[in-house]
N, C-alpha and C. Protein backbone atom coordinates (compact mmCIF):
# COMPACT_ATOMS: atom_id res chain seq x y z
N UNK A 1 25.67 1.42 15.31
CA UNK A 1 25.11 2.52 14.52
C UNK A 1 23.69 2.80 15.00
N UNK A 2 23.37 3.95 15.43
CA UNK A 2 22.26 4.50 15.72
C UNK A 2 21.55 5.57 14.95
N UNK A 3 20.71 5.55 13.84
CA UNK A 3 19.96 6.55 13.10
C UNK A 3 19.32 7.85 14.02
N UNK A 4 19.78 8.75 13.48
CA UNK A 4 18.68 9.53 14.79
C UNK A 4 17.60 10.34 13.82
N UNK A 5 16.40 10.04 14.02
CA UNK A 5 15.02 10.47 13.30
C UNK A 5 15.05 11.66 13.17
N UNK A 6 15.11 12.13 11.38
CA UNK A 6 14.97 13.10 10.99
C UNK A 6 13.56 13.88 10.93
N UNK A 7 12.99 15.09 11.05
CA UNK A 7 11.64 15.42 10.56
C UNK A 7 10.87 14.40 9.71
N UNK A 8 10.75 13.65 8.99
CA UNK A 8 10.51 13.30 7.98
C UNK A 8 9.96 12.14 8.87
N UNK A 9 10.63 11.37 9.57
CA UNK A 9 10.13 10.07 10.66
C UNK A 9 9.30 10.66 11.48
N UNK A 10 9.31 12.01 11.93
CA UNK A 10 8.49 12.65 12.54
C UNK A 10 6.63 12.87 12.16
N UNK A 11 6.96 12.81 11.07
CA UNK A 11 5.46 13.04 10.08
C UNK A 11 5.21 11.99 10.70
N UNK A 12 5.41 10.98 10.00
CA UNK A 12 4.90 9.30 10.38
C UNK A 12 4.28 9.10 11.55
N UNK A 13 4.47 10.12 12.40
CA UNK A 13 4.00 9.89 14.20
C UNK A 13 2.45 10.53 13.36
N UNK A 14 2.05 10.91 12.52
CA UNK A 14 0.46 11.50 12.04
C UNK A 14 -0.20 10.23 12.34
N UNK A 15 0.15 9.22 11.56
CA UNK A 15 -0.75 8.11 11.50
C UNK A 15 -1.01 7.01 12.71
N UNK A 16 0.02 7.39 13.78
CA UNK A 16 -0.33 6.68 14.84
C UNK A 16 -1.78 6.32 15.41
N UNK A 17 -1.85 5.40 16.27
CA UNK A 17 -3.21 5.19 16.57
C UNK A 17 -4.14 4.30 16.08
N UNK A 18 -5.34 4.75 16.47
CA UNK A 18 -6.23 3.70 16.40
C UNK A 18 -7.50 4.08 15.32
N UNK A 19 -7.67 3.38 14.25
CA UNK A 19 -8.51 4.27 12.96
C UNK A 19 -9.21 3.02 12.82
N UNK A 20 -10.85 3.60 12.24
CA UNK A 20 -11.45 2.52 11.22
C UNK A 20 -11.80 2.98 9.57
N UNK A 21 -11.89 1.70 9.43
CA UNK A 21 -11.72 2.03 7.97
C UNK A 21 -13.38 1.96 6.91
N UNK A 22 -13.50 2.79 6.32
CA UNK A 22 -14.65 2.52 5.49
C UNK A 22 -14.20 2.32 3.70
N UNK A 23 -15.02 1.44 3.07
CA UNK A 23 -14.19 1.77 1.60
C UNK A 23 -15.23 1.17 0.58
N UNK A 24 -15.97 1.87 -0.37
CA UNK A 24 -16.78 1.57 -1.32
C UNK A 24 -16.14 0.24 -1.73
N UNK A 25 -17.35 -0.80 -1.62
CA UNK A 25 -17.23 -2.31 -2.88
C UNK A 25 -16.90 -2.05 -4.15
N UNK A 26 -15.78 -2.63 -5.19
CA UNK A 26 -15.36 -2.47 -6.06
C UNK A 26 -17.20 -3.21 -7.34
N UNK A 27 -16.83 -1.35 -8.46
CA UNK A 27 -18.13 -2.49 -8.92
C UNK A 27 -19.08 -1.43 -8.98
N UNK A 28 -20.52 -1.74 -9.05
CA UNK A 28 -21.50 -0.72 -8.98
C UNK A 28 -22.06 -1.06 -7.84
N UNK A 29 -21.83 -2.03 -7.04
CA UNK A 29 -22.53 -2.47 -5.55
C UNK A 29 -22.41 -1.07 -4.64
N UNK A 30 -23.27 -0.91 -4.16
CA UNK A 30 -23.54 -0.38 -3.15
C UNK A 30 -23.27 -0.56 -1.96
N UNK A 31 -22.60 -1.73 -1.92
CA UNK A 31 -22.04 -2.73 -0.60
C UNK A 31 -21.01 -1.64 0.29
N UNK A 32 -20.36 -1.45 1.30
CA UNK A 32 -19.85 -0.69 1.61
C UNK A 32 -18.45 -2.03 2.75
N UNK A 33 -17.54 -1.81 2.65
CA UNK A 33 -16.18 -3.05 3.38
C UNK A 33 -15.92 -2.20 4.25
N UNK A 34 -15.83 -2.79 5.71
CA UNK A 34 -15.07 -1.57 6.65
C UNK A 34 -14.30 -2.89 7.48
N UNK A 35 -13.20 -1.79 8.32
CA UNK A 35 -12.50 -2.56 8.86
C UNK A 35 -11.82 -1.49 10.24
N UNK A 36 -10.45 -2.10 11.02
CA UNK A 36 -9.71 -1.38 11.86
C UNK A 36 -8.35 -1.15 11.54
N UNK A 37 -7.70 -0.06 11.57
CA UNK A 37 -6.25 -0.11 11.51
C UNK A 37 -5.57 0.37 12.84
N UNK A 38 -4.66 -0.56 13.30
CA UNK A 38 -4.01 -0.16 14.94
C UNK A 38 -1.94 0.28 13.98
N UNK A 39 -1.93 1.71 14.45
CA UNK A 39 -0.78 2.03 13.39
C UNK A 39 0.55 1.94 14.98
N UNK A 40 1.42 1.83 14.98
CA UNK A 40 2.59 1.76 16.08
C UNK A 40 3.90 2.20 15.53
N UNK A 41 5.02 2.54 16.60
CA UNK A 41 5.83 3.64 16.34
C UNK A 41 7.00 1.26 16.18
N UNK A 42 7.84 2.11 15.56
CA UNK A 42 8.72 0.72 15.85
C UNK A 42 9.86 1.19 15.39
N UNK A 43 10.61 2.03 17.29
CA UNK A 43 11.82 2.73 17.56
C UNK A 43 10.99 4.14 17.12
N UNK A 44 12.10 5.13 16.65
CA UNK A 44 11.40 6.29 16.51
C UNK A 44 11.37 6.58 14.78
N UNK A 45 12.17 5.38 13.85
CA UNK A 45 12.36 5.59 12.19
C UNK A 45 11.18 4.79 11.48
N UNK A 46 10.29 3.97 12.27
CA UNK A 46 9.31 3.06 11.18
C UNK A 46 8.12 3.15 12.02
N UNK A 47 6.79 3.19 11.40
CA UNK A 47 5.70 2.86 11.91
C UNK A 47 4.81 1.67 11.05
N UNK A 48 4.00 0.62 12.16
CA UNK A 48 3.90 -0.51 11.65
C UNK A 48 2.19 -0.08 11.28
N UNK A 49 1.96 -0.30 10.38
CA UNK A 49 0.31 -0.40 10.39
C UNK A 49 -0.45 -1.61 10.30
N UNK A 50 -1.04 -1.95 11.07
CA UNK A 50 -1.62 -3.32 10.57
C UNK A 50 -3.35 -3.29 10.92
N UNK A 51 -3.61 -3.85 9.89
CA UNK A 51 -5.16 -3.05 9.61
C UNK A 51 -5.97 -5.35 9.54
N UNK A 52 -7.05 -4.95 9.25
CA UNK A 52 -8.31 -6.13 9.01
C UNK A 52 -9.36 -5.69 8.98
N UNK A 53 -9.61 -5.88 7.56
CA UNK A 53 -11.11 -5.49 7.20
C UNK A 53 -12.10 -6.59 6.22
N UNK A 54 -13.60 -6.10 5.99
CA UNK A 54 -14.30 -7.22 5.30
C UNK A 54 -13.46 -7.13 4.10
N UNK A 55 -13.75 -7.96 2.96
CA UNK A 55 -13.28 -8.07 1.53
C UNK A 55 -14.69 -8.14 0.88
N UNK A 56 -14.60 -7.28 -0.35
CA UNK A 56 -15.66 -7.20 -0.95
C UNK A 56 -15.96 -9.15 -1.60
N UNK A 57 -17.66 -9.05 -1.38
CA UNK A 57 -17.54 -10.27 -1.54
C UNK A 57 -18.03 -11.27 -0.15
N UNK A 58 -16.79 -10.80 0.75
CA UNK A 58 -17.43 -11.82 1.78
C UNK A 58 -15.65 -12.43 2.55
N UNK A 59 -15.48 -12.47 3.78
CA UNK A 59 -14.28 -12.91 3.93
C UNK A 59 -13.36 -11.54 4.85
N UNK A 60 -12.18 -12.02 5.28
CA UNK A 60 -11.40 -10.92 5.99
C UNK A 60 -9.94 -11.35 5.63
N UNK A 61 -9.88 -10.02 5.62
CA UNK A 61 -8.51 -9.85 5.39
C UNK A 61 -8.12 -9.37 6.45
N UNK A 62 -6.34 -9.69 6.13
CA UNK A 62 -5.33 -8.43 7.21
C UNK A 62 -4.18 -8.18 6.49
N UNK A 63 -3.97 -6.88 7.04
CA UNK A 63 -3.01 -5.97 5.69
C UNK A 63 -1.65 -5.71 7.04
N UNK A 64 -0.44 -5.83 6.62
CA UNK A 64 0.57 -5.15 7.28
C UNK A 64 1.23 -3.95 6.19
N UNK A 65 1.50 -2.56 6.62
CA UNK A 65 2.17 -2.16 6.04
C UNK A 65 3.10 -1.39 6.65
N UNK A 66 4.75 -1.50 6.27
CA UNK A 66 5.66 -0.58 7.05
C UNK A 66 6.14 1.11 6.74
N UNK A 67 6.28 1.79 7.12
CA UNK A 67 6.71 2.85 6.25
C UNK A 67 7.70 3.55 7.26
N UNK A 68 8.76 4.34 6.43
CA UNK A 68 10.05 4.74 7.23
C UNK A 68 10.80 5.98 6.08
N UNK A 69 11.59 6.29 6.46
CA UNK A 69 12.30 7.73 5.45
C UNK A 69 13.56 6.76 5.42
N UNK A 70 14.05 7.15 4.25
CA UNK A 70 16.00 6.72 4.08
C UNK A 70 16.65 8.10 3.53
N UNK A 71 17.35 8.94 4.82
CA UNK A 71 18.03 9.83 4.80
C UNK A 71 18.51 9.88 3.22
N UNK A 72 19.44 9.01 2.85
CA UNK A 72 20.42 8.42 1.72
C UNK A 72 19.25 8.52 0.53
N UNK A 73 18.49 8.40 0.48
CA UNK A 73 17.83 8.10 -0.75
C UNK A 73 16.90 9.80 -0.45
N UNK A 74 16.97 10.35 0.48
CA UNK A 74 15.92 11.21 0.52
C UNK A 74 14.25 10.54 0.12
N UNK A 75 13.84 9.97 0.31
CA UNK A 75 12.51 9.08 -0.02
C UNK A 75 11.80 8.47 1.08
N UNK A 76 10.34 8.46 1.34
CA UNK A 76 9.62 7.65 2.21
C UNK A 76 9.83 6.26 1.41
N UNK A 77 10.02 5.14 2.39
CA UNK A 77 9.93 3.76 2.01
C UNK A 77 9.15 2.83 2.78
N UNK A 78 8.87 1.69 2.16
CA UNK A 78 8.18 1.02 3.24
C UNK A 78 7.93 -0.26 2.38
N UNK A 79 6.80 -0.85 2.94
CA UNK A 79 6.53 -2.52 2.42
C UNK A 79 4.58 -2.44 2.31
N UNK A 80 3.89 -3.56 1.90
CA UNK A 80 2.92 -3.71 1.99
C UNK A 80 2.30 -5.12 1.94
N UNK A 81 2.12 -5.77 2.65
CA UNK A 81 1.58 -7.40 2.45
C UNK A 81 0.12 -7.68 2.92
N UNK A 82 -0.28 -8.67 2.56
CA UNK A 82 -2.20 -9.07 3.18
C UNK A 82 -2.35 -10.13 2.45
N UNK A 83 -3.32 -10.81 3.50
CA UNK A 83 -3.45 -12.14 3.38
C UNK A 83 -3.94 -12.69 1.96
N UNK A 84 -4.52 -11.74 1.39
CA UNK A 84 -5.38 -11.84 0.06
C UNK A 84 -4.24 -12.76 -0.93
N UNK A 85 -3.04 -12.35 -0.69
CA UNK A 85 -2.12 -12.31 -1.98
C UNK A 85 -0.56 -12.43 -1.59
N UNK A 86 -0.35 -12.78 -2.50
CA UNK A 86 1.90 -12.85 -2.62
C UNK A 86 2.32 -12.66 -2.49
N UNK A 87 2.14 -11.10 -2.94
CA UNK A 87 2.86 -10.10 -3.53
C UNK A 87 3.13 -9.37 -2.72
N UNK A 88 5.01 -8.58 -2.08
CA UNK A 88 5.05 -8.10 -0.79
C UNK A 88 5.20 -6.69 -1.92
N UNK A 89 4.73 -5.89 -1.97
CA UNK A 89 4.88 -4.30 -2.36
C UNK A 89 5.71 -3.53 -1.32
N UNK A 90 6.74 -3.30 -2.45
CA UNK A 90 7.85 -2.04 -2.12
C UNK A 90 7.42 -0.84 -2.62
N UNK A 91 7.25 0.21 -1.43
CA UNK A 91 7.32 1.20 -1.95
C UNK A 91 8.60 2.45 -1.49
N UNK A 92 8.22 3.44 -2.40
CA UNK A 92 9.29 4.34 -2.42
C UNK A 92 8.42 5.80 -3.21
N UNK A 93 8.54 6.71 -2.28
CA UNK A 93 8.07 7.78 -2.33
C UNK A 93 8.33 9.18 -1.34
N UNK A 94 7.54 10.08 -2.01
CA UNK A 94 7.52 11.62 -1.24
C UNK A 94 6.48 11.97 -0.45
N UNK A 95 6.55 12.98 0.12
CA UNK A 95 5.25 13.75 0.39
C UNK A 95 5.40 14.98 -0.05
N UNK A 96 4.35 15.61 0.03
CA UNK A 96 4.29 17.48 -0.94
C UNK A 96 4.22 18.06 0.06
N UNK A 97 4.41 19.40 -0.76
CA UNK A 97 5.04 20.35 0.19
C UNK A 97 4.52 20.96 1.23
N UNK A 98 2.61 20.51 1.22
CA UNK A 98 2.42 20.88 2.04
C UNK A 98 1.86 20.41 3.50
N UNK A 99 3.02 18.96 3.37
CA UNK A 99 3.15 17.68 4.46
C UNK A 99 1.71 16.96 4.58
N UNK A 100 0.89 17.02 3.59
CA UNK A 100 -0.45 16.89 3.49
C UNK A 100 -0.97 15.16 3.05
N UNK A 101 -0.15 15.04 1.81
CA UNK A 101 0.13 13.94 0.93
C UNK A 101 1.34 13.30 0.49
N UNK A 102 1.05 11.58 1.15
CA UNK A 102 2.25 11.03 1.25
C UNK A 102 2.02 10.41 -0.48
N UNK A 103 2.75 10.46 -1.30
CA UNK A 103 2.83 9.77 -2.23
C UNK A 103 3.92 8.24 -2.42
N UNK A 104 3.26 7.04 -2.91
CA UNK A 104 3.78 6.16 -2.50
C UNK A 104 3.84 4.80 -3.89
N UNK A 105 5.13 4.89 -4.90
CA UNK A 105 5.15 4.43 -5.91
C UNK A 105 5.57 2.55 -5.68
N UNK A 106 4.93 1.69 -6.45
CA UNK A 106 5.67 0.57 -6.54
C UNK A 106 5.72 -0.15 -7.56
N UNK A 107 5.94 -1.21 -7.76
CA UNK A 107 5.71 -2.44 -9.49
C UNK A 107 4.89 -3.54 -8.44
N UNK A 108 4.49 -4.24 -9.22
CA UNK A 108 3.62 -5.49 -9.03
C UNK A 108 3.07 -6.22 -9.44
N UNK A 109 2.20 -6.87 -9.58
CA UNK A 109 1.77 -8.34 -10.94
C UNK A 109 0.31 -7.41 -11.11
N UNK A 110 0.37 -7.55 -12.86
CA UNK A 110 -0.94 -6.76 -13.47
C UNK A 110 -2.43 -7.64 -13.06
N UNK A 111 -3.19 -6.69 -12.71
CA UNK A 111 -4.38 -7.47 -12.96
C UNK A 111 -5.59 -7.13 -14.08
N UNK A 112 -6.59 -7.81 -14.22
CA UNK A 112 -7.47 -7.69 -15.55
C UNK A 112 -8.75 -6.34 -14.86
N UNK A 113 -9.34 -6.22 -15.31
CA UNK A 113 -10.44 -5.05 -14.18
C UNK A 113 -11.26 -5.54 -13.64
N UNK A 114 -11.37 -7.20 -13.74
CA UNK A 114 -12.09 -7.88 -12.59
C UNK A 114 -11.42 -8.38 -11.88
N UNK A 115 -9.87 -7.99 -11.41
CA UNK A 115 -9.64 -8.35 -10.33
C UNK A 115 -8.39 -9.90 -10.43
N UNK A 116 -8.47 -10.27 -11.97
CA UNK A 116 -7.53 -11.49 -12.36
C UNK A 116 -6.42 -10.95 -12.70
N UNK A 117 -5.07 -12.17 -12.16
CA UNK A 117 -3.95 -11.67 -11.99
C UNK A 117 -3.59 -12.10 -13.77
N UNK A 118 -2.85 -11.36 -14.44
CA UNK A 118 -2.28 -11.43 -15.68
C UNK A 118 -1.13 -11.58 -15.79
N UNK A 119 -1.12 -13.57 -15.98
CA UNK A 119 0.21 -14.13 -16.02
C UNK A 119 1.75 -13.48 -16.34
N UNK A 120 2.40 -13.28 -15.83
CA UNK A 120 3.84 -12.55 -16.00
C UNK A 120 3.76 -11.09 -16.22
N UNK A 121 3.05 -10.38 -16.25
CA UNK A 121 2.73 -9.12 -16.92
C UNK A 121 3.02 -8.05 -15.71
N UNK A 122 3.57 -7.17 -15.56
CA UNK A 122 3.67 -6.31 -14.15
C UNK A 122 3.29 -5.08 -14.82
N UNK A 123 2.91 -4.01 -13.54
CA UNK A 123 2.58 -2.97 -13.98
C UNK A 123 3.07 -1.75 -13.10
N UNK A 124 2.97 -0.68 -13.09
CA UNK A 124 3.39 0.78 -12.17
C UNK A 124 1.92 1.21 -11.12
N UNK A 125 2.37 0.79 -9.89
CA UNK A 125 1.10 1.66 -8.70
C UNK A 125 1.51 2.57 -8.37
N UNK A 126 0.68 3.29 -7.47
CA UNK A 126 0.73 4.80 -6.76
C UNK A 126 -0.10 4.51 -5.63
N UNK A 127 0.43 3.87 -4.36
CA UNK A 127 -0.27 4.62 -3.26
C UNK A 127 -0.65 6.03 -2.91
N UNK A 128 -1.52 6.97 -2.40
CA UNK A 128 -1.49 7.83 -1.89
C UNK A 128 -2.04 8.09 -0.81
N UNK A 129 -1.64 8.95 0.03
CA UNK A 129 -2.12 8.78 1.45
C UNK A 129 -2.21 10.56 1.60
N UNK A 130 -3.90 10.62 2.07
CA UNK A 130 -3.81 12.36 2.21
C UNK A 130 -4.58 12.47 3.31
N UNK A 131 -3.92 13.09 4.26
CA UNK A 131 -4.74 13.54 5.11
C UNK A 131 -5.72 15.03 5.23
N UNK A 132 -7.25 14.83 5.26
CA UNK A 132 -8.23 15.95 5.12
C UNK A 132 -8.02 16.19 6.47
N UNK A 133 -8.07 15.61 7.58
CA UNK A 133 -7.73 16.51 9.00
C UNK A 133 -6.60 15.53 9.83
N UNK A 134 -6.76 16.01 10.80
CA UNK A 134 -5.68 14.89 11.88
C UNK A 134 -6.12 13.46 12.11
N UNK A 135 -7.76 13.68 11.81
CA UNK A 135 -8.58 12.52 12.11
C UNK A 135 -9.51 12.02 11.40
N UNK A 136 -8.51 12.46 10.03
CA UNK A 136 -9.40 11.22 9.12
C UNK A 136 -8.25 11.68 7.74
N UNK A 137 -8.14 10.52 6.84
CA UNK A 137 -7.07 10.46 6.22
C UNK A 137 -7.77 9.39 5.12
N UNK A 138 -7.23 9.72 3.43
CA UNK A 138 -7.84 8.81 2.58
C UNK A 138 -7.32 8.40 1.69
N UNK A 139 -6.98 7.03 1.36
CA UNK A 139 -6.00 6.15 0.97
C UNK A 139 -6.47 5.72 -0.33
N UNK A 140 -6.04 6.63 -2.06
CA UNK A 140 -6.36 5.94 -2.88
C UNK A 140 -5.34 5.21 -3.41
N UNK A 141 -5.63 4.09 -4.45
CA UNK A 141 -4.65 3.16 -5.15
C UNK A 141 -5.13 2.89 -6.72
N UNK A 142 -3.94 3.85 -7.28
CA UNK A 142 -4.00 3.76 -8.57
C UNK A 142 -2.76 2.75 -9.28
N UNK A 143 -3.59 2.44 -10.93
CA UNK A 143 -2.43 1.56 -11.76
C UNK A 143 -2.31 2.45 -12.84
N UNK A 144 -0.48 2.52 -13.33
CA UNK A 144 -0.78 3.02 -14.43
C UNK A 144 -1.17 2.23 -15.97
N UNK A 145 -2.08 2.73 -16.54
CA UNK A 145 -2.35 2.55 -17.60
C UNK A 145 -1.64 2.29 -18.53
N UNK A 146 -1.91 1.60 -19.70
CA UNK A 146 -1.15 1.57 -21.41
C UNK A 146 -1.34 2.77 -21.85
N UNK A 147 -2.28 3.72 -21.50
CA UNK A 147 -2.26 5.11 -22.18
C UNK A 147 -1.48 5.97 -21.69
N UNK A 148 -0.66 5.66 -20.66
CA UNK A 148 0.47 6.65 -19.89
C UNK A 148 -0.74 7.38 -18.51
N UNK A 149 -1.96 7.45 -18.24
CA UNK A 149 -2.50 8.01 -17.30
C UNK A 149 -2.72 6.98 -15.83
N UNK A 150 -2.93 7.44 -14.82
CA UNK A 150 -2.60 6.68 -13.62
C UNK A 150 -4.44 7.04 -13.56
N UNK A 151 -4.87 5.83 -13.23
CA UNK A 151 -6.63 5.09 -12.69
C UNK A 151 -6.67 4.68 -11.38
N UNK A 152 -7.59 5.46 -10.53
CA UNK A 152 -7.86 5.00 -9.31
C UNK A 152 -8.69 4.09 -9.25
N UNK A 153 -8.56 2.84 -8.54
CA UNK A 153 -9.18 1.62 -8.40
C UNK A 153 -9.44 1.52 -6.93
N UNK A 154 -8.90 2.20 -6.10
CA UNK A 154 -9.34 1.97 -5.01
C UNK A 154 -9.68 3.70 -3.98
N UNK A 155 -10.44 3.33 -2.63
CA UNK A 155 -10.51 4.49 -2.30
C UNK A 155 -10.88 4.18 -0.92
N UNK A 156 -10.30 4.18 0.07
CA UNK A 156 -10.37 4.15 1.22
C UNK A 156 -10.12 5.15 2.15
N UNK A 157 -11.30 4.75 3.37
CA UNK A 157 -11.66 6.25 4.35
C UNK A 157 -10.99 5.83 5.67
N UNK A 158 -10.53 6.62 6.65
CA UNK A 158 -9.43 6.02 7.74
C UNK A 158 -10.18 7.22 8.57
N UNK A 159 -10.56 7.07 9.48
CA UNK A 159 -11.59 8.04 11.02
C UNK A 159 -10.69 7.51 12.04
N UNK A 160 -10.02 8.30 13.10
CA UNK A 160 -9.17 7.85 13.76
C UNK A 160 -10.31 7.73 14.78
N UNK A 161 -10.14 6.45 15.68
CA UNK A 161 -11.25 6.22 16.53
C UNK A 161 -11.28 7.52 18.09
N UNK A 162 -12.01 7.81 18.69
CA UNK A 162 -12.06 8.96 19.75
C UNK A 162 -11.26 8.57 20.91
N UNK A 163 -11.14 7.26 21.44
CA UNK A 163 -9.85 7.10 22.64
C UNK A 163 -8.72 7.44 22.06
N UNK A 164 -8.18 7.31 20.48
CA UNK A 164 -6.87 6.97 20.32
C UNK A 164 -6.55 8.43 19.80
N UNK A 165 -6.87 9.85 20.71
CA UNK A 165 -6.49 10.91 20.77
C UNK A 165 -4.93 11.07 21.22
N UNK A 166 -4.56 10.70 22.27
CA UNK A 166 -3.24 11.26 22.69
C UNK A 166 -1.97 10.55 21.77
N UNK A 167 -1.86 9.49 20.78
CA UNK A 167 -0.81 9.40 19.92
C UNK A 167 -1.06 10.46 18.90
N UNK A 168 -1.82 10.93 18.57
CA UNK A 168 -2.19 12.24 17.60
C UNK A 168 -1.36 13.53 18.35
N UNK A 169 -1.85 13.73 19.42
CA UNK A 169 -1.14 14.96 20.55
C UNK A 169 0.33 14.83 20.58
N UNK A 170 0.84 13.84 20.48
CA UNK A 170 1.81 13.08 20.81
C UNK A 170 2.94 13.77 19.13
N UNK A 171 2.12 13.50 18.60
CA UNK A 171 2.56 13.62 16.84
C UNK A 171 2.80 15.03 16.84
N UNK A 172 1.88 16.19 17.46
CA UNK A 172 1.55 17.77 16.93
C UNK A 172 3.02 17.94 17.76
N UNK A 173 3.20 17.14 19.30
CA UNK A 173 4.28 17.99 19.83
C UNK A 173 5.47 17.80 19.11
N UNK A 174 5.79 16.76 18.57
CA UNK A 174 6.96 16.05 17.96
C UNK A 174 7.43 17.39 16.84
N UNK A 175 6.15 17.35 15.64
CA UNK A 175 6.44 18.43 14.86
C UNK A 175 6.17 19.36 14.94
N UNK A 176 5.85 19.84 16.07
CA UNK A 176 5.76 21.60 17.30
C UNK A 176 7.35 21.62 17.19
N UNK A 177 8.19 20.77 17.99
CA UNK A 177 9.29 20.84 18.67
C UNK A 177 10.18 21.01 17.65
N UNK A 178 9.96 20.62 16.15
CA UNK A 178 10.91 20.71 15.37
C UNK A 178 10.66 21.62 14.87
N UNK A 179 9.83 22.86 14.88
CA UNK A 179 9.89 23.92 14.19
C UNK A 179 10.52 24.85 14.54
């Protein structure tokens, strides 16, 4: 059985490449965490991202995350893991209509607003992933609330670095060709 990549796997060629990352310290610090993300095609249905950046605080992390379309489900899917923590995050989501913003839902273990995990307790996330141009893209992460409203807790900046131009070129022809 051979999948053959629909438009939708095609998007995913956006994030290819080579990006760094900037992302406000959680908090009133002024501190600022940056890091690198190297994103790769794996076949033509999944792209691997795997990123390492400071951790607020002090310390490094490294994040893998997969993402891929399932014809069958009509839905972007994917995974999310880093060294920080346990917890492998499934996600399952869309993008809008105007291929702009990947939206990206999962469950996971609650935490307190400093950051403590709350024994047995799970809660509803929202990745989102929006790209403002080809070469720069911004990754917030919200929880939903007990009041029914979704809180952004996180906010990260992605600058695709200046060599890692031609997987971008690479991306425009892909979804050139399918139009």
């Amino acid at each position: 059985m051979k999948a053959e990549p629909q438009k939708e796997h095609l998007w995913l060629n956006k994030l290819l490449g080579e990006w760094v990352t900037e992302m406000p310290a959680p908090g009133d610090s002024k501190e600022t965490c940056t890091g690198t993300e190297s994103v790769r095609k794996l076949g033509d249905l999944w792209v691997l991202c795997e990123g390492r950046g400071e951790m607020p605080g002090g310390g490094i992390a490294h994040m893998l995350m997969t993402l891929g379309y399932d014809p069958r489900k009509k839905r972007y899917v994917g995974t999310w893991v880093g060294s920080m923590m346990t917890w492998m995050w499934i996600y399952e989501g869309s993008l809008d209509a105007a291929q702009k913003v990947l939206t990206l839902n999962s469950e996971g273990p609650q935490f307190t607003p400093e950051g403590s995990l709350v024994e047995g307790k799970f809660a509803k996330y929202r990745d989102v992933i929006e790209f403002k141009s080809d070469d720069h893209r911004v990754l917030t992460s919200h929880v939903l609330g007990d009041d029914g409203k979704w809180n952004q807790f996180m906010e990260a900046h992605y600058r695709r670095k200046e060599q890692a131009a031609e997987p971008k070129r690479k991306a425009e022809h892909a979804l050139h060709d399918l139009g």
